[in-house]
Protein backbone atom coordinates (compact mmCIF):
# COMPACT_ATOMS: atom_id res chain seq x y z
CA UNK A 1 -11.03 1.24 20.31
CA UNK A 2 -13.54 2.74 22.46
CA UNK A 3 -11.58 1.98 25.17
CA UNK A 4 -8.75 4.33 23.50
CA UNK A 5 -11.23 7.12 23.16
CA UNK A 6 -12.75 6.87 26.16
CA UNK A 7 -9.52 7.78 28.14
CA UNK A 8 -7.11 10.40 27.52
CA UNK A 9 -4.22 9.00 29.48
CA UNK A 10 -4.52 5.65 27.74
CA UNK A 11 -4.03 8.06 24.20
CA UNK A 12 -1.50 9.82 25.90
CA UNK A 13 0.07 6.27 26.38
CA UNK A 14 -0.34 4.26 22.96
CA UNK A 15 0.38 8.19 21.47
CA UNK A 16 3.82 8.25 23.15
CA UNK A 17 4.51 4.35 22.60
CA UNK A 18 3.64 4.93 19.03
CA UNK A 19 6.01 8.27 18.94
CA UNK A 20 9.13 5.93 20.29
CA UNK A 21 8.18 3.37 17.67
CA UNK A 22 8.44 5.51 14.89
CA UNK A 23 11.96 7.53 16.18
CA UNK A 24 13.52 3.96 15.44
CA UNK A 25 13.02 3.85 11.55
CA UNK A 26 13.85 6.99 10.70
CA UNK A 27 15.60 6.89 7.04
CA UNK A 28 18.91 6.77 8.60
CA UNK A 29 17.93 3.50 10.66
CA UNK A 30 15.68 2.11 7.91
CA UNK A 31 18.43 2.55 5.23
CA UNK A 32 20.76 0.68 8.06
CA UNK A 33 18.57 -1.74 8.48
CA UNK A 34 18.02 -2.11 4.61
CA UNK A 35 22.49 -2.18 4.16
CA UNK A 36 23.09 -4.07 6.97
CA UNK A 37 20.29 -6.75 7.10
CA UNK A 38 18.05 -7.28 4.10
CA UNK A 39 20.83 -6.78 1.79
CA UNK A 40 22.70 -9.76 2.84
CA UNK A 41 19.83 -11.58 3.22
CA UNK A 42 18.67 -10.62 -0.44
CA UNK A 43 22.51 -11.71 -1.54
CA UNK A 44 22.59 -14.93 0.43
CA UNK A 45 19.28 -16.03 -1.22
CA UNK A 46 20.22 -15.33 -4.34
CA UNK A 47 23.84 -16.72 -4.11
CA UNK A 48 21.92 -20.13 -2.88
CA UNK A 49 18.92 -19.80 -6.10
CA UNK A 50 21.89 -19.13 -8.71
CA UNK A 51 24.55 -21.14 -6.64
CA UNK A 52 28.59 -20.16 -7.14
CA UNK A 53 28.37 -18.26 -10.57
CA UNK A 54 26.94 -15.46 -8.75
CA UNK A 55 29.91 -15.03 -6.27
CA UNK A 56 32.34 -15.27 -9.69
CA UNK A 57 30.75 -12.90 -11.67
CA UNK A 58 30.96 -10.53 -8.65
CA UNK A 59 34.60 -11.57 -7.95
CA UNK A 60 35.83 -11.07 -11.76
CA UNK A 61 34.14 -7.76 -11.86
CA UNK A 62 36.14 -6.63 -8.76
CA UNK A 63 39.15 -7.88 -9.99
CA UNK A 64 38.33 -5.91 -13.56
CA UNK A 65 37.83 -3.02 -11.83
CA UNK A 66 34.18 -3.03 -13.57
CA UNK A 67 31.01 -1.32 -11.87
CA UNK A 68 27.84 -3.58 -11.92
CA UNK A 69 25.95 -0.94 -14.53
CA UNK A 70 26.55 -1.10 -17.56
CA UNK A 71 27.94 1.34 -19.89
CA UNK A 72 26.00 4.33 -21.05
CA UNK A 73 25.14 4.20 -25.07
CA UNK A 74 27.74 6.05 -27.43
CA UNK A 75 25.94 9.47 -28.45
CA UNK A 76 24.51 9.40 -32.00
């Protein structure tokens, strides 16, 4: 650290480094990342955990033409 502020080039450095980080996981690319990645992963894990009723619950639901939420409440 006092390295860091000690130079100005070297903050100029880690400052643009740190800039071209961050342009990678902007919401677009984080919610890409999320779809795309963690999703699957999150699906796969839970597929394994709950084994094959997961995948048929999901299947008959497609075939139904149901949405995973449920229905809202009838009005009083």
């Amino acid at each position: 650290m006092a390295a860091l502020a000690a130079s100005a080039p070297l903050r100029a450095q880690v400052g643009a480094a740190a800039r071209e980080e961050v342009s990678l996981w902007d919401w677009r690319a984080a919610t890409q990342h999320l779809l795309q990645v963690q999703y699957p992963l999150a699906m796969a894990a839970a597929a394994a955990y709950y084994g094959r009723t997961l995948g048929r619950v999901a299947r008959t639901a497609q075939q139904d033409g149901s949405s995973a939420t449920p229905a809202p409440a009838p009005a009083a």
